[in-house]
N, C-alpha and C. Protein backbone atom coordinates (compact mmCIF):
# COMPACT_ATOMS: atom_id res chain seq x y z
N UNK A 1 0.83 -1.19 0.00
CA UNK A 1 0.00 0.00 0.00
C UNK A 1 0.87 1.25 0.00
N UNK A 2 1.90 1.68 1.01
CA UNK A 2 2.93 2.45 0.92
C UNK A 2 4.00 1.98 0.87
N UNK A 3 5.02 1.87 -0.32
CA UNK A 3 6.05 1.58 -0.51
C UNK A 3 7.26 2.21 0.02
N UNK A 4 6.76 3.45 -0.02
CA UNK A 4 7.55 4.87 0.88
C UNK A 4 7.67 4.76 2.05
N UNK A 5 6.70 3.88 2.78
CA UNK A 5 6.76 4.16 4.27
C UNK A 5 8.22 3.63 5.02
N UNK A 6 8.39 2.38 4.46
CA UNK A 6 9.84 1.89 5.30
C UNK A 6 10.70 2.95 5.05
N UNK A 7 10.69 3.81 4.16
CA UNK A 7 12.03 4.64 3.80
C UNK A 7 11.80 5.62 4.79
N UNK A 8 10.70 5.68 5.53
CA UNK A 8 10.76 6.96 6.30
C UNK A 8 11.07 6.77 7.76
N UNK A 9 11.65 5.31 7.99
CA UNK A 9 12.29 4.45 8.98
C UNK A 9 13.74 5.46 9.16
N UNK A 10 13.71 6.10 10.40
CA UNK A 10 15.20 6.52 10.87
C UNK A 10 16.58 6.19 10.40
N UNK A 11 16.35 4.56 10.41
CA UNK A 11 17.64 3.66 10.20
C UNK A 11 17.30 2.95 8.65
N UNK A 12 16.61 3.36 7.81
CA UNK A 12 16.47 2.72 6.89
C UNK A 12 18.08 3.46 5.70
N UNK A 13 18.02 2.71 4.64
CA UNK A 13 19.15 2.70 4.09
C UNK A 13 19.05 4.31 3.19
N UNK A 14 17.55 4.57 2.90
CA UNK A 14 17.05 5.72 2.14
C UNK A 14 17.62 6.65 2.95
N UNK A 15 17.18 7.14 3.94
CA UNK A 15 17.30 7.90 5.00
C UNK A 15 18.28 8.12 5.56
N UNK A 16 19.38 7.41 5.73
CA UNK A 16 20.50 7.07 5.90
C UNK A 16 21.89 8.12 4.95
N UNK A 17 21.38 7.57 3.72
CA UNK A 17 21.93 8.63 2.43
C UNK A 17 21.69 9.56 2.70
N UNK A 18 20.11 10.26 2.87
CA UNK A 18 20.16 11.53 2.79
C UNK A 18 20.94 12.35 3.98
N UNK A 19 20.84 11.91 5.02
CA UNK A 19 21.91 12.34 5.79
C UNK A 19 23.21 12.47 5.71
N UNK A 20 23.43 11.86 5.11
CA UNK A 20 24.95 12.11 4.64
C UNK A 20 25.21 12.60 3.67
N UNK A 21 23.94 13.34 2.80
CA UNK A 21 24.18 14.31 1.74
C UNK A 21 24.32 13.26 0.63
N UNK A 22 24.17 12.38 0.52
CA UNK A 22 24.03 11.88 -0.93
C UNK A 22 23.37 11.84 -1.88
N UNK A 23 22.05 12.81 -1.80
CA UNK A 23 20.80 12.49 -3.07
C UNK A 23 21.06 14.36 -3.01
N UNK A 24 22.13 15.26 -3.24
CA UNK A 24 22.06 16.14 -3.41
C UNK A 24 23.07 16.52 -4.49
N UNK A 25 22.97 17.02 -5.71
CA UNK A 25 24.01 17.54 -6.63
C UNK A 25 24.39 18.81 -6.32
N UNK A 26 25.70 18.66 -6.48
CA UNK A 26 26.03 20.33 -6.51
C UNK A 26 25.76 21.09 -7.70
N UNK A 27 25.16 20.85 -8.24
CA UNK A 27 24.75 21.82 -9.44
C UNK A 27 23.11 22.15 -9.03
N UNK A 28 22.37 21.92 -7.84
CA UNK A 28 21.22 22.46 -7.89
C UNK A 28 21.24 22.75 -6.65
N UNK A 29 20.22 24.01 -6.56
CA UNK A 29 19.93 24.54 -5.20
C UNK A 29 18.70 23.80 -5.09
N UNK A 30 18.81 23.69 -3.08
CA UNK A 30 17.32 22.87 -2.58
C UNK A 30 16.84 23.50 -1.82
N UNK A 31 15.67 23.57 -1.83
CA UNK A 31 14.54 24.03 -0.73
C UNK A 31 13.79 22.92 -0.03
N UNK A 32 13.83 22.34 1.01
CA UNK A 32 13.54 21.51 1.72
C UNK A 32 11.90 22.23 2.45
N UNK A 33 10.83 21.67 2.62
CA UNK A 33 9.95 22.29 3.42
C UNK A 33 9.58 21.26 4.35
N UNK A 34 9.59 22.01 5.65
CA UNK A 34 8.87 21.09 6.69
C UNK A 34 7.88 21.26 7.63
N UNK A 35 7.46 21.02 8.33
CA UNK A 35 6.25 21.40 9.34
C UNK A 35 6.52 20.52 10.95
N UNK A 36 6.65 21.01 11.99
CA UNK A 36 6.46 20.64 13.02
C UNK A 36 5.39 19.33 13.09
N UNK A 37 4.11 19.49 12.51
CA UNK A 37 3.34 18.62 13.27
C UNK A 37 3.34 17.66 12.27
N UNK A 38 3.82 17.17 11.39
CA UNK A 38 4.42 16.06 10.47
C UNK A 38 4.29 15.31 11.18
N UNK A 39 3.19 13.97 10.82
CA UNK A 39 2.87 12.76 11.60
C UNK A 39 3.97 11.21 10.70
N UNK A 40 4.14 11.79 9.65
CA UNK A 40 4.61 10.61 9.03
C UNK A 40 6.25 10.62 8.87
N UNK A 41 6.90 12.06 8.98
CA UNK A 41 8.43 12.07 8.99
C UNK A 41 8.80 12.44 10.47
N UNK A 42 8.90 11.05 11.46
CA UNK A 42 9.36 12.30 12.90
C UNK A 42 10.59 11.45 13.56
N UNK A 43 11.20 12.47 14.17
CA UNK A 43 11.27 13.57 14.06
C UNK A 43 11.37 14.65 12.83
N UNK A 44 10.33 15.57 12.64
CA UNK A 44 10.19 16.32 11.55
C UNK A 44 11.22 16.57 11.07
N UNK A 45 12.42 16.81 11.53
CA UNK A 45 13.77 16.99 11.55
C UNK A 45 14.41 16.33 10.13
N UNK A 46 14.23 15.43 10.21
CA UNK A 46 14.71 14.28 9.34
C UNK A 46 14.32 14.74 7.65
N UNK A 47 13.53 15.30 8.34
CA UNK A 47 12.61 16.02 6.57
C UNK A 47 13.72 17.03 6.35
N UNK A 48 14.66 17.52 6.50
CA UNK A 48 15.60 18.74 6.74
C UNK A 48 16.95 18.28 6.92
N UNK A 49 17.52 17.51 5.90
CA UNK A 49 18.79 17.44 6.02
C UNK A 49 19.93 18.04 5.79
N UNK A 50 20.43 18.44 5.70
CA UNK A 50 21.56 19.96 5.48
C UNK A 50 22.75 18.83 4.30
N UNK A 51 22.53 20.41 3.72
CA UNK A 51 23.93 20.45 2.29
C UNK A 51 24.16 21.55 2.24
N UNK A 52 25.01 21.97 1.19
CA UNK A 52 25.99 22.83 1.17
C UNK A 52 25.07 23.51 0.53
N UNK A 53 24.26 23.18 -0.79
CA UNK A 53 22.91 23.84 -1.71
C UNK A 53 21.86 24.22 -1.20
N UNK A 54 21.80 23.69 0.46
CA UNK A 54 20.21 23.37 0.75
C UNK A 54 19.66 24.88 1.61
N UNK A 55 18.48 24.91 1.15
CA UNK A 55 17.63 25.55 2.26
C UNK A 55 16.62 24.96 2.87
N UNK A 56 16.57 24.65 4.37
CA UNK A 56 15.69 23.89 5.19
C UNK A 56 14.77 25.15 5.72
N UNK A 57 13.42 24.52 5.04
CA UNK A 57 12.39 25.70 5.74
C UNK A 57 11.59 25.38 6.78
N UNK A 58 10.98 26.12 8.11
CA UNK A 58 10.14 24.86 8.60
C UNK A 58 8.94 26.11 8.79
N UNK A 59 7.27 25.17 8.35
CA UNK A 59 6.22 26.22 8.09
C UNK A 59 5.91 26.90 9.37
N UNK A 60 6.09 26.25 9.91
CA UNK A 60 5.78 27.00 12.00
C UNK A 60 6.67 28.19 12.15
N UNK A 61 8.29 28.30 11.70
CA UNK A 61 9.01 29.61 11.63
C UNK A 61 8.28 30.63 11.55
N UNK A 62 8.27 31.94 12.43
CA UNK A 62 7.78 33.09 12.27
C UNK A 62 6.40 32.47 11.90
N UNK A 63 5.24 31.65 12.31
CA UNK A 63 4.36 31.59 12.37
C UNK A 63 3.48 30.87 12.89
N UNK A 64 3.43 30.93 14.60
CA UNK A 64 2.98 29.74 15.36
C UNK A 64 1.39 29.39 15.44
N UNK A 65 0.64 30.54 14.37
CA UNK A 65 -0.73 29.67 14.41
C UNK A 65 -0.73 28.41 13.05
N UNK A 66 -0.17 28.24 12.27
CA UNK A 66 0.25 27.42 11.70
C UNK A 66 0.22 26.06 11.88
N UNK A 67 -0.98 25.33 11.82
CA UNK A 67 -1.22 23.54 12.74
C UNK A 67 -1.04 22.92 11.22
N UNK A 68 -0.64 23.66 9.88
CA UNK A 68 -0.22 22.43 9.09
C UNK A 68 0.65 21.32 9.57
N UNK A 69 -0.14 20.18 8.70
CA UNK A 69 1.00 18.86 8.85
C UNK A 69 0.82 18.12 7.93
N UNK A 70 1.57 16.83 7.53
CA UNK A 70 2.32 16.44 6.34
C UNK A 70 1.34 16.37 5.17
N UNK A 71 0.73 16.03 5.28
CA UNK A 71 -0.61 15.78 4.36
C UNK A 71 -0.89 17.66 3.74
N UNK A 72 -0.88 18.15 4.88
CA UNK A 72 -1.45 20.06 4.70
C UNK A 72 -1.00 20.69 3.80
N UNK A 73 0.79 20.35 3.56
CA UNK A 73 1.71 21.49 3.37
C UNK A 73 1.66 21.38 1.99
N UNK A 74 0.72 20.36 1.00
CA UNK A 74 0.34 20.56 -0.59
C UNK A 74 -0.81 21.46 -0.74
N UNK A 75 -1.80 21.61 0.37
CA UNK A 75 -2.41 22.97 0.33
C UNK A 75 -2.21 24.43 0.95
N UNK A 76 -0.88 24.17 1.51
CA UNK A 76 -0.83 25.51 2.47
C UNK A 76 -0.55 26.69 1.73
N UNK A 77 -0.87 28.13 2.22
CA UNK A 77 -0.66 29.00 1.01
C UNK A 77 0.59 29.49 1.76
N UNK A 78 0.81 29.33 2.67
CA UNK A 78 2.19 29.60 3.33
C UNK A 78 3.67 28.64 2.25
N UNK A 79 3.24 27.52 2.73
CA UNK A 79 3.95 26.79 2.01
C UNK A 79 4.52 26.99 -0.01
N UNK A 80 3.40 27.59 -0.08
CA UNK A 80 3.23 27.82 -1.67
C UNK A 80 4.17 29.36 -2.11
N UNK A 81 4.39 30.07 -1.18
CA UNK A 81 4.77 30.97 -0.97
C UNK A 81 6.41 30.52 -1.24
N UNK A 82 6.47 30.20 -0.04
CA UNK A 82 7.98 29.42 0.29
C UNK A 82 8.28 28.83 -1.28
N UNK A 83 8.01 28.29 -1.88
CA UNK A 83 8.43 27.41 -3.27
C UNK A 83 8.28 29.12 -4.16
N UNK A 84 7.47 29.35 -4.56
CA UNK A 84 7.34 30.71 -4.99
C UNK A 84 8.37 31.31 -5.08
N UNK A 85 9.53 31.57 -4.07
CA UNK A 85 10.79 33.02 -3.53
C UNK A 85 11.62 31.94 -4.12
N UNK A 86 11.61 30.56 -3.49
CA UNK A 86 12.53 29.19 -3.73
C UNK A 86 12.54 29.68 -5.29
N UNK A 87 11.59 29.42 -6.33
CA UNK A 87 11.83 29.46 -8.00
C UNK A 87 12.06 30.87 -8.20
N UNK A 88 11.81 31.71 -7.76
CA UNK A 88 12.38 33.22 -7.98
C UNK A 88 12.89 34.04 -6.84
N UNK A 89 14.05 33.49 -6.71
CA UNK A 89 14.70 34.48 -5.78
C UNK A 89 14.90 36.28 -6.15
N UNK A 90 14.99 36.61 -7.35
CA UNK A 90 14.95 37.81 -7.67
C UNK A 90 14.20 38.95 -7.41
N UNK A 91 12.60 38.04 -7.09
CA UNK A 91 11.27 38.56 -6.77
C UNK A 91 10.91 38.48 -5.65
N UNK A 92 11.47 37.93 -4.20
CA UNK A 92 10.78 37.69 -3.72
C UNK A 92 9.62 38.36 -2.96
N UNK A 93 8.63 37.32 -2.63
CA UNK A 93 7.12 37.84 -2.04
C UNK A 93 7.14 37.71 -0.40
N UNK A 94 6.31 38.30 0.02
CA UNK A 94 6.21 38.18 1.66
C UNK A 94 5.41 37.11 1.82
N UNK A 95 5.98 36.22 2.95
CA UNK A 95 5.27 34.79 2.99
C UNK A 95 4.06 35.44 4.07
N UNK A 96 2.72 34.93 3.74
CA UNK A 96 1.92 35.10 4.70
C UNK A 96 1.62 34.13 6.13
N UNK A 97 1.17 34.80 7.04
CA UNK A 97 1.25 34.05 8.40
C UNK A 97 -0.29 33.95 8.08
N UNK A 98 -1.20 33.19 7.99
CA UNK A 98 -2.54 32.81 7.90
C UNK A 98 -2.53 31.83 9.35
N UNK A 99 -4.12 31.36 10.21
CA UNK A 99 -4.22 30.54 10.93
C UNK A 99 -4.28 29.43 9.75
N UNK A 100 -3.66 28.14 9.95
CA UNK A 100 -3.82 27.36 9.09
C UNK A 100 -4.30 25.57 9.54
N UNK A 101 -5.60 25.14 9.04
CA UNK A 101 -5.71 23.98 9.77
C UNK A 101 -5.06 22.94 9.35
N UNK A 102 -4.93 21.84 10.21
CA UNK A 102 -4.40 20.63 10.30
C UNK A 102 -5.10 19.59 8.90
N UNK A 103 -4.42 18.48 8.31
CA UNK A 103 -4.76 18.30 6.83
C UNK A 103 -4.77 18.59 6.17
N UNK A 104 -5.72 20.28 5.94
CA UNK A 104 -5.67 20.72 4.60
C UNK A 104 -5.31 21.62 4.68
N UNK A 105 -4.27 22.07 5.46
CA UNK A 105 -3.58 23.50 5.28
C UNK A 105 -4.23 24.57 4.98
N UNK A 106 -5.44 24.81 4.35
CA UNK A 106 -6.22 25.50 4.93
C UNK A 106 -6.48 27.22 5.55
N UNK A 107 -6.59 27.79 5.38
CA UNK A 107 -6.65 29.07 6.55
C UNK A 107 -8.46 28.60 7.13
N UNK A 108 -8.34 29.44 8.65
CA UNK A 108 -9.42 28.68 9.12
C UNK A 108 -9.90 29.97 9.76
């Protein structure tokens, strides 16, 4: 049913790599997004592995009404924002702090 799920095992071999920076090229910049209340990557942390390219965002930063979680952050307009500045850094927009609900990211 989820093939993904073992990979999101701490000690799994997937997970493992990314910590040690291996699924990252140096020829691309990354924007990593994460959320505190992430039920399926935890510690949420893990969603946020550091490289030399990377930017680790987390949606709760500068915005603690924010109850997105993993499922949410494909509707959050916060989140959408963040990818937004991520593909145009030249432009960037002010990320909004909205109350945002849990699942569907949402403003509520």
């Amino acid at each position: 049913v989820c093939h993904a799920c073992f990979q999101l095992d701490p000690q799994s071999p997937f997970i493992r790599k990314v910590r040690a920076g291996g699924y990252y090229l140096t020829s691309v910049e990354y924007t990593n997004i994460a959320t505190r209340h992430d039920e399926l990557i935890v510690p949420y942390w893990l969603g946020l592995p550091p490289g030399r390219n990377t930017r680790n965002i987390v949606v709760q930063d500068g915005c603690p009404v924010d109850y997105t979680e993993h499922a949410g952050v494909a509707g959050s307009r916060r989140a959408a924002y963040f990818v937004l500045n991520a593909l145009d850094p030249q432009h960037p927009r002010p990320v909004p702090c909205d109350r945002a609900a849990p699942f569907t990211g949402a403003a509520f």
